[in-house]
C-alpha atoms as a PDB file:
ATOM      1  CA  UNK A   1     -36.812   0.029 -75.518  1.00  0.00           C
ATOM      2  CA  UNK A   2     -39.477  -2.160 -74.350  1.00  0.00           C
ATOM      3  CA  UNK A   3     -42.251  -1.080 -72.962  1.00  0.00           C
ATOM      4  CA  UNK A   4     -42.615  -0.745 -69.277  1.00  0.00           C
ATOM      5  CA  UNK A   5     -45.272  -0.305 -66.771  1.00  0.00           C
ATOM      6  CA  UNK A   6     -47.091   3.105 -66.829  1.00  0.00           C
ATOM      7  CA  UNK A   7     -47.586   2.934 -62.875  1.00  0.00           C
ATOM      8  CA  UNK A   8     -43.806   3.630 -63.171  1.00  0.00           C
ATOM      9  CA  UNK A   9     -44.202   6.662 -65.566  1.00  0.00           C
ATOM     10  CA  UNK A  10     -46.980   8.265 -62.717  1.00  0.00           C
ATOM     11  CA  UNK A  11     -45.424   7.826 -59.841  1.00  0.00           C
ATOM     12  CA  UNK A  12     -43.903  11.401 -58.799  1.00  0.00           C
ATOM     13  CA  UNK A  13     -45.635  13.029 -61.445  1.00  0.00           C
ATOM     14  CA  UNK A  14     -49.588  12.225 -61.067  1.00  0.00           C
ATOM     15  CA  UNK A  15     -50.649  15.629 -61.924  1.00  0.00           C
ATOM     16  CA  UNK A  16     -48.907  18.764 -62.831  1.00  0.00           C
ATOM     17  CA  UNK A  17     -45.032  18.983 -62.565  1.00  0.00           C
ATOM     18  CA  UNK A  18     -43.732  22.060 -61.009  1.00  0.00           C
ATOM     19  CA  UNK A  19     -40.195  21.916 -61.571  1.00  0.00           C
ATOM     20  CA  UNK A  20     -38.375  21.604 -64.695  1.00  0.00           C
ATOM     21  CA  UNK A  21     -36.030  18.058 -64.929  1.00  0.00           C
ATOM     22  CA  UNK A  22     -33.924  15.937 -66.588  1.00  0.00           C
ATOM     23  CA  UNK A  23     -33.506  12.734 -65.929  1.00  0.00           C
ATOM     24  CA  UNK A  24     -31.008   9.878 -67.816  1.00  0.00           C
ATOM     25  CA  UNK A  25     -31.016   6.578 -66.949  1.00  0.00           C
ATOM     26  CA  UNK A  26     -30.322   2.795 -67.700  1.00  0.00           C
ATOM     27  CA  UNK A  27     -31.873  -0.649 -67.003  1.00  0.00           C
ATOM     28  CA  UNK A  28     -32.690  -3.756 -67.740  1.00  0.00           C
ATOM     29  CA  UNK A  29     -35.638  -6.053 -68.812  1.00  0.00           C
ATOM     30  CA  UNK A  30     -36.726  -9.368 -68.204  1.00  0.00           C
ATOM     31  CA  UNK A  31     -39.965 -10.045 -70.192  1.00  0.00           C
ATOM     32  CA  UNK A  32     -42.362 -12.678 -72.207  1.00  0.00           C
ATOM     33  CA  UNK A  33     -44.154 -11.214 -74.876  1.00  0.00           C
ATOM     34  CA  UNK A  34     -44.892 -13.246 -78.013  1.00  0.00           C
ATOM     35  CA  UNK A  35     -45.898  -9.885 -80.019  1.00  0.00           C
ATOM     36  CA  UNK A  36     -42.442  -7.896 -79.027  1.00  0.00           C
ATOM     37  CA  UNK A  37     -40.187  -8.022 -81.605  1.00  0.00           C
ATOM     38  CA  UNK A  38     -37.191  -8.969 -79.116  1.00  0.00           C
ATOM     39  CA  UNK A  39     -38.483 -12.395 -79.018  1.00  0.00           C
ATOM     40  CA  UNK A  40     -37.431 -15.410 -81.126  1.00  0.00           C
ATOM     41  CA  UNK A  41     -37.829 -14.405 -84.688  1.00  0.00           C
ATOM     42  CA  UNK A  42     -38.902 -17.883 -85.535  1.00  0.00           C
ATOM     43  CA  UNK A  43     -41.095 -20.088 -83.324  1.00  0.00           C
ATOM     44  CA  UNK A  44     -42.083 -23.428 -83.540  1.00  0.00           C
ATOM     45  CA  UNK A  45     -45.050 -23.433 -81.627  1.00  0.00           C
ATOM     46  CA  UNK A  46     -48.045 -21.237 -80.624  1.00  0.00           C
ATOM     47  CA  UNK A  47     -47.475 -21.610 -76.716  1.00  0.00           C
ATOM     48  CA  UNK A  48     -46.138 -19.769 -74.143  1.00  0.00           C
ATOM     49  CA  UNK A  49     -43.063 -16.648 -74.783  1.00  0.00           C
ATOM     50  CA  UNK A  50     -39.799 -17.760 -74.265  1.00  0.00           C
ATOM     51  CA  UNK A  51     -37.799 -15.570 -71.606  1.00  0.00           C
ATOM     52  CA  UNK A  52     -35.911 -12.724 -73.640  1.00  0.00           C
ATOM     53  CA  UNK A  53     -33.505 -10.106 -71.514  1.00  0.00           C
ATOM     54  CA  UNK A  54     -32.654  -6.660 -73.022  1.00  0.00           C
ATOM     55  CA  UNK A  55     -30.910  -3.786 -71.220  1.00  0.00           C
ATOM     56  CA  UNK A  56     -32.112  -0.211 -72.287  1.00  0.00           C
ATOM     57  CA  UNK A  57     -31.591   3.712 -71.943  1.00  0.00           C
ATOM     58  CA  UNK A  58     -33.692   6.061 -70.823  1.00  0.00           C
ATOM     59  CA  UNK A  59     -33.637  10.114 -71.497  1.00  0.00           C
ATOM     60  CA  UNK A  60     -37.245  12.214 -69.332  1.00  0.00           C
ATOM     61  CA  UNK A  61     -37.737  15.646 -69.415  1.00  0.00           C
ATOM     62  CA  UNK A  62     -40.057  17.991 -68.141  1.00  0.00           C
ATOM     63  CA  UNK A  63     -39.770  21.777 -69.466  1.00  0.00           C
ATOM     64  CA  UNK A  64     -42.787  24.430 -68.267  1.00  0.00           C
ATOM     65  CA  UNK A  65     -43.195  28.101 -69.084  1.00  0.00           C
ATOM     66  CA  UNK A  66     -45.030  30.462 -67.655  1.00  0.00           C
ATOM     67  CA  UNK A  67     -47.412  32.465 -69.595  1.00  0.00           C
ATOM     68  CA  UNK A  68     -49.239  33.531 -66.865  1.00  0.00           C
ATOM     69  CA  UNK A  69     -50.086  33.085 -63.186  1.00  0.00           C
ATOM     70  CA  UNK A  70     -52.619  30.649 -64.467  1.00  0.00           C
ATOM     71  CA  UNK A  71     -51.427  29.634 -67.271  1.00  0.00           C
ATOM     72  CA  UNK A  72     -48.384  27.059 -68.625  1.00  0.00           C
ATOM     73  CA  UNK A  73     -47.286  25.677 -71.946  1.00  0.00           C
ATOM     74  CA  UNK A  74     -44.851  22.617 -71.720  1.00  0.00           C
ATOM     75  CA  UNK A  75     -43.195  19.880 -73.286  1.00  0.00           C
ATOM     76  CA  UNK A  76     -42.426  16.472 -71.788  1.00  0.00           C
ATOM     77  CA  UNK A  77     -40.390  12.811 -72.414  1.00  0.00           C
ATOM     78  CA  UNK A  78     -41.783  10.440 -69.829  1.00  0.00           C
ATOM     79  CA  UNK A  79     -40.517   6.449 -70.705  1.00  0.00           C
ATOM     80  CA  UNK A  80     -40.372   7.204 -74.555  1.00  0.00           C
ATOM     81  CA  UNK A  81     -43.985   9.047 -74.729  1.00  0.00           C
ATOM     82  CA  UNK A  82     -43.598  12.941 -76.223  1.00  0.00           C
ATOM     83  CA  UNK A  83     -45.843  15.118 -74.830  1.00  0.00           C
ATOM     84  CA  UNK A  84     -46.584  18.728 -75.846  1.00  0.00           C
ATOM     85  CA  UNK A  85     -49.444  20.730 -73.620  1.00  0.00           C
ATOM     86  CA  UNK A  86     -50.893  23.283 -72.171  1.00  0.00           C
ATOM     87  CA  UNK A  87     -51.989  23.975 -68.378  1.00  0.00           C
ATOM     88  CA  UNK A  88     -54.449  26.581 -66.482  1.00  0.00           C
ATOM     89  CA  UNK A  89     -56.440  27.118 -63.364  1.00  0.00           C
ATOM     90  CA  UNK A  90     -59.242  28.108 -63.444  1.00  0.00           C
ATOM     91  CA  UNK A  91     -62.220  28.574 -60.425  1.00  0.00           C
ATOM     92  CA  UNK A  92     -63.370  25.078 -60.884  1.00  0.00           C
ATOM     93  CA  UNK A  93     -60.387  23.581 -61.107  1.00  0.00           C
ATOM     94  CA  UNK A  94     -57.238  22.774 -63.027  1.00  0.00           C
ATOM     95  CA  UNK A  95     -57.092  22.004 -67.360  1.00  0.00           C
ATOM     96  CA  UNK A  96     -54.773  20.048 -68.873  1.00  0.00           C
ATOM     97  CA  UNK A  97     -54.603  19.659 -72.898  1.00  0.00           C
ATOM     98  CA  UNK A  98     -52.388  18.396 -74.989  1.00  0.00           C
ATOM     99  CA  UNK A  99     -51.235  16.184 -77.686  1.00  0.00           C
ATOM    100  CA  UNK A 100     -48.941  12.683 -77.052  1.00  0.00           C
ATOM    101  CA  UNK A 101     -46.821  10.245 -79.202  1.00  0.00           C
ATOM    102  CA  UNK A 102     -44.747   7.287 -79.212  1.00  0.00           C
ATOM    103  CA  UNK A 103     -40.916   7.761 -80.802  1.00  0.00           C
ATOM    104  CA  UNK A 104     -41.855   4.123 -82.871  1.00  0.00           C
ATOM    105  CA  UNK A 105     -41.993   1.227 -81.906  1.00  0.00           C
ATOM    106  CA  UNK A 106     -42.009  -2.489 -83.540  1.00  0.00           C
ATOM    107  CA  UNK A 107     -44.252  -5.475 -83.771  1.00  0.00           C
ATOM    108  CA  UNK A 108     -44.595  -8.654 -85.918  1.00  0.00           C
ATOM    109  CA  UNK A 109     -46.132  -8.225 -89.170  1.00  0.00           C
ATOM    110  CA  UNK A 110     -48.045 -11.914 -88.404  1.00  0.00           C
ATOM    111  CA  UNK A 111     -46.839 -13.034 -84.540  1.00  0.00           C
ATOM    112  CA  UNK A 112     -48.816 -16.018 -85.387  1.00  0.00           C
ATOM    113  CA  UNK A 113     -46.832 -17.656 -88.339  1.00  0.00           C
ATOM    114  CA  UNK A 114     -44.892 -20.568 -86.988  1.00  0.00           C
ATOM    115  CA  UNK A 115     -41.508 -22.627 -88.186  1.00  0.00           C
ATOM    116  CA  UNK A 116     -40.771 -19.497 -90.739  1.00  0.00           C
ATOM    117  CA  UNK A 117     -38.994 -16.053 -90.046  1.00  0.00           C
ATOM    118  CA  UNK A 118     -41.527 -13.468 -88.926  1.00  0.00           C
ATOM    119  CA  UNK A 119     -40.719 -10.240 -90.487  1.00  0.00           C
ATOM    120  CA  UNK A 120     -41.084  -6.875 -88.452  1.00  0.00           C
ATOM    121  CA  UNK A 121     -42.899  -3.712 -89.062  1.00  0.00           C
ATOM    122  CA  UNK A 122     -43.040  -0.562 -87.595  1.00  0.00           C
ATOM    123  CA  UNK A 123     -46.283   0.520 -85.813  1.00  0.00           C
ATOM    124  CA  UNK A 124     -46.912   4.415 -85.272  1.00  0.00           C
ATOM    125  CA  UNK A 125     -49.525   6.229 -82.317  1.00  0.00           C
ATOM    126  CA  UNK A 126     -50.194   9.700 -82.064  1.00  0.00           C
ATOM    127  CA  UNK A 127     -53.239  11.068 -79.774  1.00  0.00           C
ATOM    128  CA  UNK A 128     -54.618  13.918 -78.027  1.00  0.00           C
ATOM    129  CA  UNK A 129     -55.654  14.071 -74.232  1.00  0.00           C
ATOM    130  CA  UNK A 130     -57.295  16.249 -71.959  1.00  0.00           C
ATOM    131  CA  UNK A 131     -57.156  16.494 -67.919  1.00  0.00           C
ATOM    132  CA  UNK A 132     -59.253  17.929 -64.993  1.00  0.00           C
ATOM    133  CA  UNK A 133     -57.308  18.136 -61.574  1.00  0.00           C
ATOM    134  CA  UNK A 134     -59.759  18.710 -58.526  1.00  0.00           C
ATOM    135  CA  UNK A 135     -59.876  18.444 -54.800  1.00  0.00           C
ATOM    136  CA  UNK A 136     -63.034  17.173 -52.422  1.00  0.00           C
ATOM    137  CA  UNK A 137     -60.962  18.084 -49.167  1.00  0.00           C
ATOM    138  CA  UNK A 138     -57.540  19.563 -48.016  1.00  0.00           C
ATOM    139  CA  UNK A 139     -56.012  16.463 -48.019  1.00  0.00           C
ATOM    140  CA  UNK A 140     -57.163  15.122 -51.352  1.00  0.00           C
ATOM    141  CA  UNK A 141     -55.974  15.655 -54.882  1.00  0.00           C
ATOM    142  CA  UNK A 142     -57.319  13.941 -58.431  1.00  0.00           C
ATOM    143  CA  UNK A 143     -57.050  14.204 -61.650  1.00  0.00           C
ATOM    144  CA  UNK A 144     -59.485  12.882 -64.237  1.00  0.00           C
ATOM    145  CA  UNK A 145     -58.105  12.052 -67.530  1.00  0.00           C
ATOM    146  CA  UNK A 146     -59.789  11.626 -71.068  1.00  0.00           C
ATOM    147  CA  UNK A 147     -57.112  10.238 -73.933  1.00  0.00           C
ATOM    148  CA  UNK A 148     -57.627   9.151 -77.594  1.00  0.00           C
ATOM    149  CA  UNK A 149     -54.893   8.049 -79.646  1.00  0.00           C
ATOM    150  CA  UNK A 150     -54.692   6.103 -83.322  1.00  0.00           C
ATOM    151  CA  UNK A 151     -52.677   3.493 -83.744  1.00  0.00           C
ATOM    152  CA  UNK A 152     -51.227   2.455 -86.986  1.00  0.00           C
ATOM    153  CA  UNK A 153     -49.235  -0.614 -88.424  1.00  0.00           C
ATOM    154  CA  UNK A 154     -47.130  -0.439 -91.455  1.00  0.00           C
ATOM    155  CA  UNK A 155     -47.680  -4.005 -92.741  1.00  0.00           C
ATOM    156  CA  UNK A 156     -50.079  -6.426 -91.388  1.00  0.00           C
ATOM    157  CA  UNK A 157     -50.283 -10.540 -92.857  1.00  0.00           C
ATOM    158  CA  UNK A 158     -52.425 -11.310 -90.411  1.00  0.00           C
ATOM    159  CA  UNK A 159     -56.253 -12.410 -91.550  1.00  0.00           C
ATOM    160  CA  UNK A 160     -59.046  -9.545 -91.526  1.00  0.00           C
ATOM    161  CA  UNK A 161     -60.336 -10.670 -88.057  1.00  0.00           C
ATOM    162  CA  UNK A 162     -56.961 -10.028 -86.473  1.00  0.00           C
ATOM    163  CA  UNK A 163     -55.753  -6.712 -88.269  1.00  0.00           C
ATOM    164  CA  UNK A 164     -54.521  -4.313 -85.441  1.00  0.00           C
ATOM    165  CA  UNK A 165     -54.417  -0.832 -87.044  1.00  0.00           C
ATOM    166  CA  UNK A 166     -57.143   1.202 -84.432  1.00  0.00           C
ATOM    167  CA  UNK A 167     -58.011   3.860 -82.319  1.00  0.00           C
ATOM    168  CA  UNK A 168     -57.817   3.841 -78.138  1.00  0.00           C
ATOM    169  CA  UNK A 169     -59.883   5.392 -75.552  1.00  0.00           C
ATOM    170  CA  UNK A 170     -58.752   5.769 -72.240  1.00  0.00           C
ATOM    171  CA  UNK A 171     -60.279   6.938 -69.161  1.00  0.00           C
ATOM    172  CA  UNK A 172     -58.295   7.326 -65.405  1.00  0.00           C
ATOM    173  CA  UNK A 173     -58.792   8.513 -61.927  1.00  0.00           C
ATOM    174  CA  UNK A 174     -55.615   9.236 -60.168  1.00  0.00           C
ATOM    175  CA  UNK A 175     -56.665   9.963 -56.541  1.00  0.00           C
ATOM    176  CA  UNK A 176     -53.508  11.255 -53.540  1.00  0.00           C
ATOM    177  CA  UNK A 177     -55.077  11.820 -50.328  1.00  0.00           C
ATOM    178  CA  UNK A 178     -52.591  13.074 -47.320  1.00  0.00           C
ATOM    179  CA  UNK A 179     -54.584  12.639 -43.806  1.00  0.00           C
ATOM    180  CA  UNK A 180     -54.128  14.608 -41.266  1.00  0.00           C
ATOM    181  CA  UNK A 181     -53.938  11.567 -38.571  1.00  0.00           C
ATOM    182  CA  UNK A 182     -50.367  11.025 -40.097  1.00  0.00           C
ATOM    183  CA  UNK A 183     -49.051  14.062 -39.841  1.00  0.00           C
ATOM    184  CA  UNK A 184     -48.712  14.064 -43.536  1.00  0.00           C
ATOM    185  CA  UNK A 185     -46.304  11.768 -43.606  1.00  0.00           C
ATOM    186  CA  UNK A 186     -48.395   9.202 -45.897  1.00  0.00           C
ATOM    187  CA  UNK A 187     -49.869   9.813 -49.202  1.00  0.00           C
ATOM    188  CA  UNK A 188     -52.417   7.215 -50.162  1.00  0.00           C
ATOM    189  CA  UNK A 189     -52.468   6.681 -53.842  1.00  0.00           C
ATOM    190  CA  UNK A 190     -56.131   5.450 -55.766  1.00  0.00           C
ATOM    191  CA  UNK A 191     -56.336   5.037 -59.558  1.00  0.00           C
ATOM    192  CA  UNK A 192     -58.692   3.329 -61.989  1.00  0.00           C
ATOM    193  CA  UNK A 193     -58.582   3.372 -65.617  1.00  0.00           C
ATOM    194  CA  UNK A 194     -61.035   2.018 -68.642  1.00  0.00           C
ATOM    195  CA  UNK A 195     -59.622   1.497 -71.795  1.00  0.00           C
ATOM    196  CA  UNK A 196     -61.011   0.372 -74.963  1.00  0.00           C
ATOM    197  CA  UNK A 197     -58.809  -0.961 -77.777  1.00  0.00           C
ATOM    198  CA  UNK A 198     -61.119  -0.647 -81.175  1.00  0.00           C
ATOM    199  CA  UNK A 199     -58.901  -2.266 -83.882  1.00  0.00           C
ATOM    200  CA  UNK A 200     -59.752  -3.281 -87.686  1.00  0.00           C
ATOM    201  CA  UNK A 201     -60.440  -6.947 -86.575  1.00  0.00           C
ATOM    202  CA  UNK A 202     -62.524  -7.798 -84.081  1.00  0.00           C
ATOM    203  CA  UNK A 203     -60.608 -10.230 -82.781  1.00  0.00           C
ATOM    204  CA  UNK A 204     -58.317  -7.955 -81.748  1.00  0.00           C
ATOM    205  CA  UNK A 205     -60.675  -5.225 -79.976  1.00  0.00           C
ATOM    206  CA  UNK A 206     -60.940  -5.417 -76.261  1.00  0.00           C
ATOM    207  CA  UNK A 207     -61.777  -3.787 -73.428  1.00  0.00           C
ATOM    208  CA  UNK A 208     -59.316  -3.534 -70.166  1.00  0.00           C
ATOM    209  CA  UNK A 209     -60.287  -2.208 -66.502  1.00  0.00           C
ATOM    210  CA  UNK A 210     -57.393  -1.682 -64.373  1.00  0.00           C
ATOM    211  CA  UNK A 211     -57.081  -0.765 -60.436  1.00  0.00           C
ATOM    212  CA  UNK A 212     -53.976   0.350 -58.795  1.00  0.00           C
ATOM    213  CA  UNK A 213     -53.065   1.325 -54.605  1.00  0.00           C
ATOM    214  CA  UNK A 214     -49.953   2.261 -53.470  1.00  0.00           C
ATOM    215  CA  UNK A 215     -48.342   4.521 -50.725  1.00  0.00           C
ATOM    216  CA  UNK A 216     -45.729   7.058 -50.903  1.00  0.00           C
ATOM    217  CA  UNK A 217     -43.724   8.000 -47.523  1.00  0.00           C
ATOM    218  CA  UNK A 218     -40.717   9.800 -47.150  1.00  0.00           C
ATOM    219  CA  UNK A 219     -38.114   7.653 -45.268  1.00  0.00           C
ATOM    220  CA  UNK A 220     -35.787  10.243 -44.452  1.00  0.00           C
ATOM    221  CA  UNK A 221     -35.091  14.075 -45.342  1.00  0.00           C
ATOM    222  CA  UNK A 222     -33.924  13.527 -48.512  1.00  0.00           C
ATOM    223  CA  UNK A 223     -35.422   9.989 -49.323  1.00  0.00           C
ATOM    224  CA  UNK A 224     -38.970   8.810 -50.540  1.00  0.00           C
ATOM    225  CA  UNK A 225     -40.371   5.664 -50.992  1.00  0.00           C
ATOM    226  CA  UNK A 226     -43.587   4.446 -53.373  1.00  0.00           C
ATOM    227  CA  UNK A 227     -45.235   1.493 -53.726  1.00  0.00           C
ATOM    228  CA  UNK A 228     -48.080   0.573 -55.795  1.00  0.00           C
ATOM    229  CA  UNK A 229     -49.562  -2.607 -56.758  1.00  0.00           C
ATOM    230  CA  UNK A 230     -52.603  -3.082 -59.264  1.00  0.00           C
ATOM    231  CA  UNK A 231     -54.931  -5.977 -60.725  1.00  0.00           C
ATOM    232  CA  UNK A 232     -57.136  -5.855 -63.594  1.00  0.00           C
ATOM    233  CA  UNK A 233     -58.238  -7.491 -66.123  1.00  0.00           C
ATOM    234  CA  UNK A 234     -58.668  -7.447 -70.210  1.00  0.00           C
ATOM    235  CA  UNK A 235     -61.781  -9.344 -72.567  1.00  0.00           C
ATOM    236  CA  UNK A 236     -61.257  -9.358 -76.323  1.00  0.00           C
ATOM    237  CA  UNK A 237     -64.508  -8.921 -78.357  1.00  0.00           C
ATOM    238  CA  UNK A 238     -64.837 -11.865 -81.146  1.00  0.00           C
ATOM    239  CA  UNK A 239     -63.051 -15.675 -80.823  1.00  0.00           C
ATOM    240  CA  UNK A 240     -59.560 -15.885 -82.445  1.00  0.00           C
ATOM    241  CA  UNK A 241     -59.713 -17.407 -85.482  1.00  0.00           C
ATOM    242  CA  UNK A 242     -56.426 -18.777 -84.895  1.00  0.00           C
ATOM    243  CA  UNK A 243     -56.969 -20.505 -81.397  1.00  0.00           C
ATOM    244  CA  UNK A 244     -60.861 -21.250 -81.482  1.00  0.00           C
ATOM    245  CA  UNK A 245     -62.171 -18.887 -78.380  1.00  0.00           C
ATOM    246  CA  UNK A 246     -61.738 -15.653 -77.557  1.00  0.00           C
ATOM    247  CA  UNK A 247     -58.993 -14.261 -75.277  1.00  0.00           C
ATOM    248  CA  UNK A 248     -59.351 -12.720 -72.059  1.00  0.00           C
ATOM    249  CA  UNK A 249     -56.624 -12.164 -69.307  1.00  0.00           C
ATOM    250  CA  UNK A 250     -55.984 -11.396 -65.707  1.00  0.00           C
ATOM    251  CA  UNK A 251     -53.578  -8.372 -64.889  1.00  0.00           C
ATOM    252  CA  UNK A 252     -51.713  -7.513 -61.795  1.00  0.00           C
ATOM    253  CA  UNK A 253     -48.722  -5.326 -61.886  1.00  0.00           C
ATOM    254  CA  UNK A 254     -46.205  -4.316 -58.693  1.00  0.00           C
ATOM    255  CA  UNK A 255     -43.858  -0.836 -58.631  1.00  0.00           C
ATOM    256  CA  UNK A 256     -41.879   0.295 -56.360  1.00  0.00           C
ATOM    257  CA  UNK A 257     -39.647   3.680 -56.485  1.00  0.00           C
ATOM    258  CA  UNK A 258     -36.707   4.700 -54.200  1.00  0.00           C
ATOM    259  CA  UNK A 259     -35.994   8.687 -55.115  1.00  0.00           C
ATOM    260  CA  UNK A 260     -33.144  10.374 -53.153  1.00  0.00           C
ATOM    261  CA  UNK A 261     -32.874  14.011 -53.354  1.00  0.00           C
ATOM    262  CA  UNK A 262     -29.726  15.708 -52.955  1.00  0.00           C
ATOM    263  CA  UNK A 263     -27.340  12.854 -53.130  1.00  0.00           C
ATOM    264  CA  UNK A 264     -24.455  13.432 -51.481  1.00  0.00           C
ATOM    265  CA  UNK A 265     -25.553  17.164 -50.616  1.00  0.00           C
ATOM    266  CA  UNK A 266     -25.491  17.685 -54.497  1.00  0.00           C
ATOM    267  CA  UNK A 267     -27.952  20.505 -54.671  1.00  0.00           C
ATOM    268  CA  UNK A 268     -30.601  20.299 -57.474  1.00  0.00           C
ATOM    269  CA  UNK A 269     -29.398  16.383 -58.230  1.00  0.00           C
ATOM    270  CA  UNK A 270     -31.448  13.437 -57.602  1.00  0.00           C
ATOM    271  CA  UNK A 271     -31.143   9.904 -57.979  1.00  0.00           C
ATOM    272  CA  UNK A 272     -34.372   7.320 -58.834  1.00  0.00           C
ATOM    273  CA  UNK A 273     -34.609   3.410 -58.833  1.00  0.00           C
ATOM    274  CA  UNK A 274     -37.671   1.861 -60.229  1.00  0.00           C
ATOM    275  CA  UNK A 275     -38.087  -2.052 -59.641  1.00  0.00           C
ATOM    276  CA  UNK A 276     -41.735  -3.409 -60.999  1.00  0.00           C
ATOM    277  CA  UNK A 277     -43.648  -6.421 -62.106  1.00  0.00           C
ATOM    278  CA  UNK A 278     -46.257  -6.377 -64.610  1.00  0.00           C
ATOM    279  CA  UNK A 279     -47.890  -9.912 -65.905  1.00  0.00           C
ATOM    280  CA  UNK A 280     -50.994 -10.935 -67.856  1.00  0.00           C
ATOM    281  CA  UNK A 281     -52.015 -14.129 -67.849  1.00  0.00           C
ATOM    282  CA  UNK A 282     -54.603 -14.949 -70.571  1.00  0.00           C
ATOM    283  CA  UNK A 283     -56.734 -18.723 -71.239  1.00  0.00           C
ATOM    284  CA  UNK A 284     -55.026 -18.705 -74.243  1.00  0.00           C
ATOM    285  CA  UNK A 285     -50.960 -19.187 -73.390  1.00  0.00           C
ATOM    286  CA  UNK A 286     -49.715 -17.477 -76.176  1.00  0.00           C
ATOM    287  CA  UNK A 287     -51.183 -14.238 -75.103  1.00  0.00           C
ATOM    288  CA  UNK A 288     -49.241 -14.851 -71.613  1.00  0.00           C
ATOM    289  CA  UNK A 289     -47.311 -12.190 -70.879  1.00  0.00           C
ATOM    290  CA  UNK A 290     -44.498 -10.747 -68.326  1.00  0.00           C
ATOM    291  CA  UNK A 291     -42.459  -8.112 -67.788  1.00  0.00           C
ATOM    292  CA  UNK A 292     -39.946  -7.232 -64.610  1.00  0.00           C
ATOM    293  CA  UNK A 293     -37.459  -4.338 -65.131  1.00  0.00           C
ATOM    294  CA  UNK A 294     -35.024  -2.773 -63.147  1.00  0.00           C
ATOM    295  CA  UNK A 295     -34.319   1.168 -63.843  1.00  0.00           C
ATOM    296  CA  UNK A 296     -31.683   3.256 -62.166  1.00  0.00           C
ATOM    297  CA  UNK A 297     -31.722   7.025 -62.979  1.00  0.00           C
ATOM    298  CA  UNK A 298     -29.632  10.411 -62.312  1.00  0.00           C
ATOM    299  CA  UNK A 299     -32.018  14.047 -62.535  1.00  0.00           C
ATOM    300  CA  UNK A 300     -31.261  17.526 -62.689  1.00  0.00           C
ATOM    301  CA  UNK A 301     -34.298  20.225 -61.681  1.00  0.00           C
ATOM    302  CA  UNK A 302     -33.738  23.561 -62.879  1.00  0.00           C
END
């Protein structure tokens, strides 16, 4: 499955979930990506990703247990990330640990050989994270987020400057605040994040800052609505050997999320669409990329 935007992985579950769920679902991917592997296999030219479609399904879970009042062990699938953990409360606050990994995934061994077959290879991440959840006022929630993960390929042909095998650092805010002049009938949604790539090759380190605000409302009883757009942007460290300067790119990504609960008075049951945009687009046009997907989903809380 290709990868899709992690705006739609938060939304409904920003900080700790407090119902167990399963959730199977299907969609479908519209994306240009010159390093994704469900491109053209052979390409004649170092410009711009042709358009590549690719329909996909999805299995999320969440399962908590209790080990105290204050304390939770769990285990989570959220858009092909495994997550094992551990929550507690505490007087300052609540702790989240735990440990995170990709099921596999695929890349080109060298994305930038042209007029040859590129040959695949399988790339491997495994990290650790840790989370504080905090409130300034009754209507506000956060969660501040610390995540390191290694990334490894396989097989790499690419020259030493460009070798991709590296460790990430993340940092995010995710911010809800309900106000009272609503009626709390609108969350407000605020999150930043920092990440910093550090791979083998410099030209293929970089650092990315990314903002994202959205709104969640329920539209009816049993139905919810979220939007959230964002904008960032993303600065490699060293010139790219292969193109003569080095890359940097402007983000902005779009997500919206219909959930309705109880479909059809089906108690326990709920039904999620996710629609969302996600593009970078980089001075150097083979490092454009895009990505729109459509995912339709059926849950079960227990």
């Amino acid at each position: 499955m290709k990868k899709i935007l992690l705006s739609a992985a938060l939304i409904g579950s920003l900080f700790a979930q407090d119902e167990n769920f399963i959730e199977l679902g299907a969609g479908f991917v519209n994306s240009k990506d010159n390093f994704s592997t469900s491109g053209a296999e052979n390409i004649s030219s170092l410009s711009s990703a042709s358009e590549e479609n690719e329909g996909f399904a999805l299995v999320d879970f969440y399962y908590g247990y209790e080990l105290s009042d204050d304390t939770s062990i769990y285990a989570s699938m959220m858009l092909g990330q495994m997550s094992l953990g551990t929550t507690f409360m505490t007087d300052i606050g609540s702790f989240d640990i735990g440990i995170a990994t990709g099921l596999g995934d695929e890349e080109w061994e060298n994305p930038f050989l042209t007029n040859t077959n590129r040959a695949k290879t399988d790339v491997s991440e495994i990290g650790a994270y840790l989370g504080y959840g905090f409130s300034l006022a009754q209507a506000h929630n956060a969660q501040l987020i610390y995540s390191y993960s290694v990334r490894s390929y396989d097989t790499e042909t690419v020259q030493d400057s460009l070798k991709r095998d590296g460790s990430r650092h993340i940092i995010a805010l995710e911010n809800t605040y309900t106000p009272e002049f609503g009626k709390g009938k609108f969350t407000y949604l605020f999150n930043t994040s920092i990440e910093n790539y550090d791979a083998k090759g410099d030209a293929s380190t970089y650092d990315a800052l990314m903002f994202e605000l959205g709104i969640t409302s329920d539209i009816t009883k049993s139905v919810n609505l979220t939007v959230i757009a964002g904008l960032g942007a993303k600065e490699y460290d060293q010139a790219n050997p292969v193109f003569g300067k080095t890359v940097d790119a402007d983000i902005s990504s779009l997500v919206a999320v219909v959930k309705w609960d109880k479909p059809f008075e089906y108690k326990n049951f709920y039904t999620t669409l996710k629609v969302g945009h996600e593009e970078e687009d980089a001075n150097v046009d083979f490092y454009d990329k895009e990505n729109t997907f459509t995912l339709l989903s059926l849950g079960y809380k227990f």
